[in-house]
N, C-alpha and C. Protein backbone atom coordinates (compact mmCIF):
# COMPACT_ATOMS: atom_id res chain seq x y z
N UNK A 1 -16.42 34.61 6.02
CA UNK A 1 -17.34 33.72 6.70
C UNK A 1 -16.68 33.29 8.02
N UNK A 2 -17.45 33.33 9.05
CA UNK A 2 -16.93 33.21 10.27
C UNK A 2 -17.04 31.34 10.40
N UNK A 3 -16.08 31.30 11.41
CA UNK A 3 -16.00 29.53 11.56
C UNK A 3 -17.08 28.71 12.15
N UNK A 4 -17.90 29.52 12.92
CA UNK A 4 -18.84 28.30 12.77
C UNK A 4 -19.84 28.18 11.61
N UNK A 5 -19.77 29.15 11.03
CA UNK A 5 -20.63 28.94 10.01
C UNK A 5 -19.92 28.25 8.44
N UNK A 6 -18.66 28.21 8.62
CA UNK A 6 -17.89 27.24 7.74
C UNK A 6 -17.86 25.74 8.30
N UNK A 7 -18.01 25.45 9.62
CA UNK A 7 -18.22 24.42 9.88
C UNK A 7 -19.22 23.77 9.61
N UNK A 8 -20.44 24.41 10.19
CA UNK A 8 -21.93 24.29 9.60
C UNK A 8 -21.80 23.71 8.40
N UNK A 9 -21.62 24.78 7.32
CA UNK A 9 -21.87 24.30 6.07
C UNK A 9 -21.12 23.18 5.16
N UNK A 10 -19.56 23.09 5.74
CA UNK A 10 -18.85 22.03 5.76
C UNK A 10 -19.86 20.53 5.96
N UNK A 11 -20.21 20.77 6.94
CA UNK A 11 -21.12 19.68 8.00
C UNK A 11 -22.21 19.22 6.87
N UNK A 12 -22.83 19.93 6.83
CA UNK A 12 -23.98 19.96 6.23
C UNK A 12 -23.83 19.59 4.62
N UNK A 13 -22.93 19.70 3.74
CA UNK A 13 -22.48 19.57 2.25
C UNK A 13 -22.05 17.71 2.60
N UNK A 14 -21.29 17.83 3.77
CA UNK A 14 -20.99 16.06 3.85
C UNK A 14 -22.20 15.09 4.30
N UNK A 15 -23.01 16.10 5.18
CA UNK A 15 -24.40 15.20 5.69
C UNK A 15 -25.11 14.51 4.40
N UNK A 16 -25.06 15.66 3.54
CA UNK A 16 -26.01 15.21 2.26
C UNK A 16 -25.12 14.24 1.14
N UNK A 17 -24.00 14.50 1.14
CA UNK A 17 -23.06 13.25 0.32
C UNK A 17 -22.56 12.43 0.41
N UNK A 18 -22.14 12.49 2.14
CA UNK A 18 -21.21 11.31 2.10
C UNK A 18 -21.88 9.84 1.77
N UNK A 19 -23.10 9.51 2.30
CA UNK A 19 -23.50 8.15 1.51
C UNK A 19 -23.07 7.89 0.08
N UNK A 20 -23.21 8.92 -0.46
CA UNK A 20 -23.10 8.82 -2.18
C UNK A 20 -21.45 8.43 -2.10
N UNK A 21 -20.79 9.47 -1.59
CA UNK A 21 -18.71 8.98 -1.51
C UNK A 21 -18.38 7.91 -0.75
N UNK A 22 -19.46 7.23 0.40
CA UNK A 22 -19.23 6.41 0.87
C UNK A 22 -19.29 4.83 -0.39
N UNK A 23 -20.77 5.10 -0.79
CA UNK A 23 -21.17 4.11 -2.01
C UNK A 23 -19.81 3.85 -3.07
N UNK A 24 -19.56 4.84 -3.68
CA UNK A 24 -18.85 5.37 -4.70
C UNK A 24 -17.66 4.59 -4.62
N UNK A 25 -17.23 4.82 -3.24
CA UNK A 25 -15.25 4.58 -2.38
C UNK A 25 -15.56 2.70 -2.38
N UNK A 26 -16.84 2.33 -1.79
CA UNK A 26 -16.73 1.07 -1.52
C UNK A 26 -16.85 0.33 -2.84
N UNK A 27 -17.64 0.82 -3.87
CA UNK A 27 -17.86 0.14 -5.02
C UNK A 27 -16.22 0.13 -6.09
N UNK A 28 -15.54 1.02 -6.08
CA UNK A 28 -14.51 1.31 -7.04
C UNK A 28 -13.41 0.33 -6.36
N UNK A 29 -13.38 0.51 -5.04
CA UNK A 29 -12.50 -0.20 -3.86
C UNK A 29 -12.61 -1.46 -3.73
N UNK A 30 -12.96 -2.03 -4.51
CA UNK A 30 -13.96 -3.66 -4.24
C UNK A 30 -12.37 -4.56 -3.55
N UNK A 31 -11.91 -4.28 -4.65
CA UNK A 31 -10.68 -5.43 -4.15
C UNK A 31 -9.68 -4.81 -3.54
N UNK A 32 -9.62 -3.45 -3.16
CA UNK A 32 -9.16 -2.94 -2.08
C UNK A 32 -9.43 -2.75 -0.84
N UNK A 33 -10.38 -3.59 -0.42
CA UNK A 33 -11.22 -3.05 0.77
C UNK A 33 -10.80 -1.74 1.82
N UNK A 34 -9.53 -2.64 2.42
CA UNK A 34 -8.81 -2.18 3.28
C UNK A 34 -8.70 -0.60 3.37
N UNK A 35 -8.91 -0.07 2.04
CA UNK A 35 -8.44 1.73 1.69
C UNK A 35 -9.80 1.90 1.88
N UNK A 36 -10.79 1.88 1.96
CA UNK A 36 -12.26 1.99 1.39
C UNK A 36 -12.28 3.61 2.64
N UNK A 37 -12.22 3.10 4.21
CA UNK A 37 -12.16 3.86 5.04
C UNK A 37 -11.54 5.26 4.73
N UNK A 38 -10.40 5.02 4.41
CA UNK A 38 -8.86 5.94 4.14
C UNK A 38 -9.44 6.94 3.07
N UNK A 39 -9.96 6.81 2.08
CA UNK A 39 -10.55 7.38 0.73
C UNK A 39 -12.21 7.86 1.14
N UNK A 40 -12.39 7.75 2.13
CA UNK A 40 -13.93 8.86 2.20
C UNK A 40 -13.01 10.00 3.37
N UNK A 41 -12.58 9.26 4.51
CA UNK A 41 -11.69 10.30 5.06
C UNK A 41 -11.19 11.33 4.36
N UNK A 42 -10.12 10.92 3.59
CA UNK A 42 -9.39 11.83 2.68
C UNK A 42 -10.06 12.89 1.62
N UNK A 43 -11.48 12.35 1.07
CA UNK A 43 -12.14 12.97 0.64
C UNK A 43 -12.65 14.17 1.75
N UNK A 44 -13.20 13.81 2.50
CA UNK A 44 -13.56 14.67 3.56
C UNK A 44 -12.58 16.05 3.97
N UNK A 45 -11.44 15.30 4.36
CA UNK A 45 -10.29 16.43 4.55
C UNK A 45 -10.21 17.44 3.34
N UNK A 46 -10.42 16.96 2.34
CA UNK A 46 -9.94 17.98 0.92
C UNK A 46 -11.10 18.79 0.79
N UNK A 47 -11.90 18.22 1.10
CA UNK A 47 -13.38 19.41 1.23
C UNK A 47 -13.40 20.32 2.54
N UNK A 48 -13.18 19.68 3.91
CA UNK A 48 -12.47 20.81 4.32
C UNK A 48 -11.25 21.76 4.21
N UNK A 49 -10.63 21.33 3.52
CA UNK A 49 -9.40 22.42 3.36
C UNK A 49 -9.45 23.06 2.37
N UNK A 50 -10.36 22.77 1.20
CA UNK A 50 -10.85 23.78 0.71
C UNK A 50 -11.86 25.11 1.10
N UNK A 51 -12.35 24.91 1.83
CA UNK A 51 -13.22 25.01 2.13
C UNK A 51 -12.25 26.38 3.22
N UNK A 52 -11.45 25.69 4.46
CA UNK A 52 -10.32 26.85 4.75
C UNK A 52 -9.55 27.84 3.87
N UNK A 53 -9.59 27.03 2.82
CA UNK A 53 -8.86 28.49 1.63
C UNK A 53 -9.21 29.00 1.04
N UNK A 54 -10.86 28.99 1.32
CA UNK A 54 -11.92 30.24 0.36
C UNK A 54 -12.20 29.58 -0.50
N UNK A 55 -12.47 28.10 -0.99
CA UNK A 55 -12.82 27.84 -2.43
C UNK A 55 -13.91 27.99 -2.40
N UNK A 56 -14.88 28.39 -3.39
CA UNK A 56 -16.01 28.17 -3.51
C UNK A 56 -16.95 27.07 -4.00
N UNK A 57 -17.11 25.93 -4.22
CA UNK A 57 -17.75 24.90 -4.16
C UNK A 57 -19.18 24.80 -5.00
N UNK A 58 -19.27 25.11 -5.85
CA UNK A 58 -20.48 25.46 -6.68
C UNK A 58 -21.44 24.12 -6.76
N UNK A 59 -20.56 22.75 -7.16
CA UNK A 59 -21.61 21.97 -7.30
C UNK A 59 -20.95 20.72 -6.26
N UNK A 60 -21.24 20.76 -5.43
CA UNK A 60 -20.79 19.75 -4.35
C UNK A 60 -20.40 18.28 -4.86
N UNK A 61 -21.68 17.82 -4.79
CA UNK A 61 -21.26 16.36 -5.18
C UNK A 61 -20.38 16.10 -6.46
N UNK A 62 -20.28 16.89 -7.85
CA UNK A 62 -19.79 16.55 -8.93
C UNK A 62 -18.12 16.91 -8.46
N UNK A 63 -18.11 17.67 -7.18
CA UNK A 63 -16.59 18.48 -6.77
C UNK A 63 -15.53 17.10 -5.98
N UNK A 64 -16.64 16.52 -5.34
CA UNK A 64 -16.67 15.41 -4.41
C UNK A 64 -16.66 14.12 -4.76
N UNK A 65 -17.12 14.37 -5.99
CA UNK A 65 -17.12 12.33 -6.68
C UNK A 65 -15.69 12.42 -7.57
N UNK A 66 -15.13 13.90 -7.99
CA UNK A 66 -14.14 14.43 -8.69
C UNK A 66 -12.37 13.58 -7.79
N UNK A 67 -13.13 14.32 -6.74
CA UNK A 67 -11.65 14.03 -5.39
C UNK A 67 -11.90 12.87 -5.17
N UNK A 68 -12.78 12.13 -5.22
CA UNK A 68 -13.31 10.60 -4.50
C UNK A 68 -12.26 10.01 -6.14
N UNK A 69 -12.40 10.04 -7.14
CA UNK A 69 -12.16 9.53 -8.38
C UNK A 69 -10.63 9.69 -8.67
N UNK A 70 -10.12 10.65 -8.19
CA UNK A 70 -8.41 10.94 -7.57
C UNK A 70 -8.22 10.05 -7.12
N UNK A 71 -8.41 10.37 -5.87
CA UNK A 71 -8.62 9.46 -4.51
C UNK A 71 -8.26 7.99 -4.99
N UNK A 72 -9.13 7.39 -5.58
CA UNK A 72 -9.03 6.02 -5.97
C UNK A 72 -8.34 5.70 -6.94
N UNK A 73 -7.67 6.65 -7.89
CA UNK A 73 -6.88 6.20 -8.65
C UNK A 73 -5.47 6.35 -8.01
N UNK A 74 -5.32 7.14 -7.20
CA UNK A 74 -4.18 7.27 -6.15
C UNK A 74 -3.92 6.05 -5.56
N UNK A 75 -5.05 5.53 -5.02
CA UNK A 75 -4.57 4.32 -4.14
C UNK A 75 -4.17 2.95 -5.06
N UNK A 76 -4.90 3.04 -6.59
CA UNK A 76 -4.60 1.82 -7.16
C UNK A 76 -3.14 2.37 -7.87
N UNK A 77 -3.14 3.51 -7.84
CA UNK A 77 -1.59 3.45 -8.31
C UNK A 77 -0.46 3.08 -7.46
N UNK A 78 -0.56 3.63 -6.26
CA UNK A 78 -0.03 2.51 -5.14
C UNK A 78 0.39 1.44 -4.55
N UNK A 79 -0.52 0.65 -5.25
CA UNK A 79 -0.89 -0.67 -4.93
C UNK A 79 -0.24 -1.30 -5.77
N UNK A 80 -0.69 -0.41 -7.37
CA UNK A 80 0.64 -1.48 -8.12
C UNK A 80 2.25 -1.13 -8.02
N UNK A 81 2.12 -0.05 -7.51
CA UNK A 81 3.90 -0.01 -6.99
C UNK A 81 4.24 -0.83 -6.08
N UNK A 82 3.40 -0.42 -4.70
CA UNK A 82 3.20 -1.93 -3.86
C UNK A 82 3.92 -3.18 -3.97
N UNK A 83 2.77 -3.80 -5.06
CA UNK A 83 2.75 -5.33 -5.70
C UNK A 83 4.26 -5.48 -6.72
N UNK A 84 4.48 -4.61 -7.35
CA UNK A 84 5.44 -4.40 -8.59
C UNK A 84 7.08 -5.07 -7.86
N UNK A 85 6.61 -4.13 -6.06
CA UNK A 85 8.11 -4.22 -5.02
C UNK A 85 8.29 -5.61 -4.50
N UNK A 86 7.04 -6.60 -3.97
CA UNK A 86 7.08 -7.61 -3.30
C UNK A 86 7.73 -8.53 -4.58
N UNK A 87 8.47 -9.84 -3.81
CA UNK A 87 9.12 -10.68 -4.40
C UNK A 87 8.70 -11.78 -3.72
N UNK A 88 8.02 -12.71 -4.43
CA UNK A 88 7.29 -13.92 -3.63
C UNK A 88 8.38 -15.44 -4.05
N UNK A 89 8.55 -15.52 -2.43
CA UNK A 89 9.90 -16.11 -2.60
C UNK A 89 9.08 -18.15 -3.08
N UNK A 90 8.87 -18.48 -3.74
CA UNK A 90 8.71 -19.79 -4.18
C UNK A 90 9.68 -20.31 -5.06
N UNK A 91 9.02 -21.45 -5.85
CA UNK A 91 10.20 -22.45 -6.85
C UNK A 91 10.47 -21.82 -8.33
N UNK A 92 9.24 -21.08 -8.38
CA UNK A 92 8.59 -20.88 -9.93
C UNK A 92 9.16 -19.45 -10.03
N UNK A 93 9.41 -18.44 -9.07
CA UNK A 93 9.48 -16.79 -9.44
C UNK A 93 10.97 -16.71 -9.08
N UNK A 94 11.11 -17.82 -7.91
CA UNK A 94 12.56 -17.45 -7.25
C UNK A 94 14.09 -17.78 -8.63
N UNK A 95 13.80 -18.70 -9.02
CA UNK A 95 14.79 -19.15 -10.53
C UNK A 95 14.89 -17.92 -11.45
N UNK A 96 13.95 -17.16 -11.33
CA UNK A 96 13.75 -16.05 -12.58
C UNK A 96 14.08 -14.60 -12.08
N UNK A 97 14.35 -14.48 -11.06
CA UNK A 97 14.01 -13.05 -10.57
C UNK A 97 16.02 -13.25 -10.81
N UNK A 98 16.08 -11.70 -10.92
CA UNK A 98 16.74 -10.77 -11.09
C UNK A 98 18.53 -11.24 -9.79
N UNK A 99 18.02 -11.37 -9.07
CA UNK A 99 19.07 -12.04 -7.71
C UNK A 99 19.53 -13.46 -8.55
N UNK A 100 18.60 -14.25 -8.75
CA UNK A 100 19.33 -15.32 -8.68
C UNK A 100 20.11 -16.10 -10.04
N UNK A 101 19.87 -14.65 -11.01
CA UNK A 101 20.50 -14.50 -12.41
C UNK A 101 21.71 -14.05 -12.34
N UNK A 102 22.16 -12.87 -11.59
CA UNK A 102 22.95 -12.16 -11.35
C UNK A 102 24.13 -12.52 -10.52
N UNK A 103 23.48 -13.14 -9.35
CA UNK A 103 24.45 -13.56 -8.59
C UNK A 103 24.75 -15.00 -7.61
N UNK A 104 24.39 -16.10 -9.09
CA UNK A 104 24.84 -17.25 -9.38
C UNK A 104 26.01 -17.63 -9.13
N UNK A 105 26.94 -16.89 -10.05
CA UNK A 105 28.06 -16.83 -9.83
C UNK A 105 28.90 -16.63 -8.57
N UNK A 106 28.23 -15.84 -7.76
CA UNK A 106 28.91 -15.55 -6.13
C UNK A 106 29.01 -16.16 -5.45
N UNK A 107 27.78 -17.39 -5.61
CA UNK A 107 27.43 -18.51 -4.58
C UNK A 107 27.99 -19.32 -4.81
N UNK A 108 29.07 -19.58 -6.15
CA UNK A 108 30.29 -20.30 -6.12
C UNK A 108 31.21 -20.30 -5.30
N UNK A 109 31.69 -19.68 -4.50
CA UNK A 109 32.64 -19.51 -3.36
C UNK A 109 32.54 -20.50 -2.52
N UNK A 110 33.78 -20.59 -1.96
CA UNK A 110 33.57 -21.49 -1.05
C UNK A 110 33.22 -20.49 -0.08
N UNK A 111 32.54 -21.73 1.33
CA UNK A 111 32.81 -21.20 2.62
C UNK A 111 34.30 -20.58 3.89
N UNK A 112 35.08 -21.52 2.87
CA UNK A 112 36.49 -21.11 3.56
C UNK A 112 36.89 -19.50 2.87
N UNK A 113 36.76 -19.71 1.72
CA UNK A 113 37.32 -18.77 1.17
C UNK A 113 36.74 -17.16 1.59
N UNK A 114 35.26 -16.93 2.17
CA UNK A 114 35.00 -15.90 2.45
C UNK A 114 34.82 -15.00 3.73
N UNK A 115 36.15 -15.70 4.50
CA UNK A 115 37.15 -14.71 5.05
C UNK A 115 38.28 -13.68 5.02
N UNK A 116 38.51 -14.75 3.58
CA UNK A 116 39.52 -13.95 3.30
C UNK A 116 39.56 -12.60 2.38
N UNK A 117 37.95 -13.11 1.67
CA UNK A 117 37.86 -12.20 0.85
C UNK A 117 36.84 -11.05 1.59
N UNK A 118 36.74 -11.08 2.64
CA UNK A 118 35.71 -10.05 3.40
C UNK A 118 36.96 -9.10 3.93
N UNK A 119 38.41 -9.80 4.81
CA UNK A 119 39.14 -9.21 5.17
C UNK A 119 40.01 -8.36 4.14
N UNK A 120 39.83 -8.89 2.10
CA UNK A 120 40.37 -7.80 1.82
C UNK A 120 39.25 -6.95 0.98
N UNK A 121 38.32 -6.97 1.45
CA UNK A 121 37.29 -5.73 1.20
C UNK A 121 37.08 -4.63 2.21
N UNK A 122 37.23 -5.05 3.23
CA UNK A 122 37.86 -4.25 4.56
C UNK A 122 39.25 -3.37 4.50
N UNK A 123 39.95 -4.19 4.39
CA UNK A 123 41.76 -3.74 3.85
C UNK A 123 41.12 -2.76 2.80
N UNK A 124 40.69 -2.55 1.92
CA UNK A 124 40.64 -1.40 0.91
C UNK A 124 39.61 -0.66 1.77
N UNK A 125 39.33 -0.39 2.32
CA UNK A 125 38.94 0.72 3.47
C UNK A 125 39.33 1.58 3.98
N UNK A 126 39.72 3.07 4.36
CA UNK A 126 40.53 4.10 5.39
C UNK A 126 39.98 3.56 6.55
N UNK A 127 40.81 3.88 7.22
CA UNK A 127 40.20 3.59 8.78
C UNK A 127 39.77 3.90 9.48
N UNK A 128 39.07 5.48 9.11
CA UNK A 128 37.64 5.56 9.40
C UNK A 128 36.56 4.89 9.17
N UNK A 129 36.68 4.13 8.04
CA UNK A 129 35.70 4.12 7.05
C UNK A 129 35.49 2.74 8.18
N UNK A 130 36.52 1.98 8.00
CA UNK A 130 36.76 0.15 8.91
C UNK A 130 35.88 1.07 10.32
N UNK A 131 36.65 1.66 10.76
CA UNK A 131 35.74 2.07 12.77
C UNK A 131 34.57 2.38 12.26
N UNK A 132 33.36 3.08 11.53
CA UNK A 132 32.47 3.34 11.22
C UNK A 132 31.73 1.53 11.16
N UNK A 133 32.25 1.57 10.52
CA UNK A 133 31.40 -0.35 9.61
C UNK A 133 31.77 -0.57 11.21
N UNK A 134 32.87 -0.84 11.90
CA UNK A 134 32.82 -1.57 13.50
C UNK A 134 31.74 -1.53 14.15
N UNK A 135 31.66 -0.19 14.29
CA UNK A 135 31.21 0.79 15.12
C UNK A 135 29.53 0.31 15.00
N UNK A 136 29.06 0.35 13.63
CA UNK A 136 27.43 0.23 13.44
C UNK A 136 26.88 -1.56 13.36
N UNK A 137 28.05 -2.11 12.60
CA UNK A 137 27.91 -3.20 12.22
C UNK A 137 27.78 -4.43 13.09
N UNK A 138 29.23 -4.28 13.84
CA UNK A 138 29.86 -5.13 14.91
C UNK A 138 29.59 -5.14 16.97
N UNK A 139 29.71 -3.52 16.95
CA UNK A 139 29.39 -3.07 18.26
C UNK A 139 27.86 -2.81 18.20
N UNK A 140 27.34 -3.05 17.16
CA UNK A 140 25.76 -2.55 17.15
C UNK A 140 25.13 -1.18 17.90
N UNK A 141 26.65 -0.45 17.55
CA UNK A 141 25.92 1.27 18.18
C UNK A 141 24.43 1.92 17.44
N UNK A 142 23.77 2.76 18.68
CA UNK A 142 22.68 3.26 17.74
C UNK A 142 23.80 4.83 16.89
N UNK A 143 22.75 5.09 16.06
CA UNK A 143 22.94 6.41 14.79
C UNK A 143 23.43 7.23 15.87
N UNK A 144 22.72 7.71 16.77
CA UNK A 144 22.50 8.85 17.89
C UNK A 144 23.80 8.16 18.63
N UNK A 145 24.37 7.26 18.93
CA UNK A 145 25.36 7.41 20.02
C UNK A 145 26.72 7.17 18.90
N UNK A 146 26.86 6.83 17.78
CA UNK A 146 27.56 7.10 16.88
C UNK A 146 27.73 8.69 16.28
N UNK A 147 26.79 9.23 16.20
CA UNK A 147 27.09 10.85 15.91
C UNK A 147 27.58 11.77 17.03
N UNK A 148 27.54 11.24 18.30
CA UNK A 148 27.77 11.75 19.45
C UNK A 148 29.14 11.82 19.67
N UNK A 149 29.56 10.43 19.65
CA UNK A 149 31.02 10.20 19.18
C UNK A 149 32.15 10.20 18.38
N UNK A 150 31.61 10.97 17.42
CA UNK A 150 31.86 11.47 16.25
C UNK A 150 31.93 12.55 15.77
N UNK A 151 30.94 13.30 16.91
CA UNK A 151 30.94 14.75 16.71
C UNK A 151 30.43 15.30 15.75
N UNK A 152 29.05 14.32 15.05
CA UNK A 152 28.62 14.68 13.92
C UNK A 152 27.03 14.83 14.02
N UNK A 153 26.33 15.08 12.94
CA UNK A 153 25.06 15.25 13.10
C UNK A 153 24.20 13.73 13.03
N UNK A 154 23.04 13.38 13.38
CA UNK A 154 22.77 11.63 12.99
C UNK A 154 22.77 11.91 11.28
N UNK A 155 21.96 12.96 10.63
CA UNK A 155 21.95 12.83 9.21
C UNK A 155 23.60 12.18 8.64
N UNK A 156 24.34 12.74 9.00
CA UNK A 156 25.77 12.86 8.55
C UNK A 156 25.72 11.73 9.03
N UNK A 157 25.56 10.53 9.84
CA UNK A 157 26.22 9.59 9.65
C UNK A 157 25.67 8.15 9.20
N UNK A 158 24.24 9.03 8.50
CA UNK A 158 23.06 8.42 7.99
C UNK A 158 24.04 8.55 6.51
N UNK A 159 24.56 9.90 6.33
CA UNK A 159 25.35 9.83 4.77
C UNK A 159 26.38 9.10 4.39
N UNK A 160 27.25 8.89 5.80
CA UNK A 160 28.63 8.39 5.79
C UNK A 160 28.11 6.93 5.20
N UNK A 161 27.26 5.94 6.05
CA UNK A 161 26.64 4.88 6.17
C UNK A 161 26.41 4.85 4.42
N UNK A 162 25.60 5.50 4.03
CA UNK A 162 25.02 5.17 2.57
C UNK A 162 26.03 4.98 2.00
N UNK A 163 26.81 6.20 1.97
CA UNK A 163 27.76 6.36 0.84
C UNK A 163 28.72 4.95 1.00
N UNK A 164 29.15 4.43 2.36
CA UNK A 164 30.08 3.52 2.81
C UNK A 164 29.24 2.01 2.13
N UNK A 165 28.20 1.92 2.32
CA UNK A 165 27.25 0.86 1.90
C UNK A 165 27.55 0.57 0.37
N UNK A 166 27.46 2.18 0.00
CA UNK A 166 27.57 2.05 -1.71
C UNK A 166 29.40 1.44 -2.08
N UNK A 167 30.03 2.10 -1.47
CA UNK A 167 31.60 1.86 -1.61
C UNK A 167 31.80 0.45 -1.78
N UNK A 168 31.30 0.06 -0.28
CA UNK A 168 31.64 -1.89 0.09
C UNK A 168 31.00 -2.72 -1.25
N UNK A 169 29.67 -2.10 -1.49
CA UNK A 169 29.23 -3.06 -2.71
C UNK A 169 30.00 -3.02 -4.41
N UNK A 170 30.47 -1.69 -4.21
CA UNK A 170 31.20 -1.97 -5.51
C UNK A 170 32.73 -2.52 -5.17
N UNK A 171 33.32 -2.53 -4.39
CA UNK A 171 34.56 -3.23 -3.46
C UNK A 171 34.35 -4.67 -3.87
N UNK A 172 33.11 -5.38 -3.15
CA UNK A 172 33.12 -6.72 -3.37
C UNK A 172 33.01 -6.83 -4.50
N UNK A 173 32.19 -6.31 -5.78
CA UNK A 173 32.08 -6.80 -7.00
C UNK A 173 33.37 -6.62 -7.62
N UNK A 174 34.01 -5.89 -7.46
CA UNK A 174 35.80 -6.06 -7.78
C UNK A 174 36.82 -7.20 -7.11
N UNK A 175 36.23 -7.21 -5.99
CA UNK A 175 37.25 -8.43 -5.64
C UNK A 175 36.55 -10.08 -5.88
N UNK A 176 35.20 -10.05 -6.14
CA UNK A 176 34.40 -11.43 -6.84
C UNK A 176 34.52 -11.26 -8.30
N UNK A 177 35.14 -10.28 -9.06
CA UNK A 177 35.88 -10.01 -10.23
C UNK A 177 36.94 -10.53 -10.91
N UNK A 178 37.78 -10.46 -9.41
CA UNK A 178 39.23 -10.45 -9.65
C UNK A 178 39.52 -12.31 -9.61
């Protein structure tokens, strides 16, 4: 089938449904509003790209309320990952959450004292590792003028960074240990 006539009929399969996927997206979407747009779009795209890879399409709308019904369970699955991530900082959630169980204990320190104990979480460092933490932390270099100087790739010092991130945090929990 030549392309304008896949367009055509593309055209023409959405002329006659989209009210129905429009209805469909806004009614399921109620308390999502915001996606309502995003989810007839997306529907749309999947009917054209099927449509580019030869599918054949036998019963339109039942193909279309199918992807619309994806579609929306996609986005509410989302949403509760979303919601699951936010931490709503008040009186009532903040006492219970996970931070302020854990690391109770840390906020015992004094203020004097956490110089000294930063300088020997540093001290257990190579000194690459110390010019790197300088370098990103202190001099506020970007990634790109740190890999430059380094002679490295930005990924690589996107790795150094993680891995160094991961190091320092188990560092301090040994020396708020000790």
């Amino acid at each position: 089938m030549d392309n304008k006539k896949l367009k055509k009929q593309i055209y023409n399969i959405w002329a006659e449904q989209e009210p129905y996927i429009r209805k469909l997206c806004t009614y399921k979407l109620k308390s999502l509003p915001e996606h309502i747009d995003d989810c007839i779009q997306d529907v749309f795209l999947d009917l054209s790209d099927a449509f580019d890879k030869g599918k054949i399409i036998e019963y339109p709308k039942g193909w279309l309320t199918k992807v619309a019904n994806n579609k929306i369970k996609d986005i509410y699955t989302q949403a509760k990952k979303d919601a699951e991530r936010l931490v709503y900082i008040d009186s009532q959630t903040f006492d219970n959450t996970y931070y302020g169980v854990v690391y109770d204990e840390y906020f015992q320190i004094e203020d004097e004292e956490i110089p000294a104990l930063k300088e020997k979480v540093i001290n257990m460092l190579d000194d690459k590792e110390q010019q790197l933490l300088y370098d990103r932390y202190t001099l506020k270099k970007s990634i790109s003028v740190i890999a430059e100087e380094y002679n490295a790739t930005e990924n690589n010092i996107y790795q150094k960074l993680f891995r160094l991130k991961q190091k320092t945090k188990m560092l301090i929990e040994k020396v708020l240990s000790e």
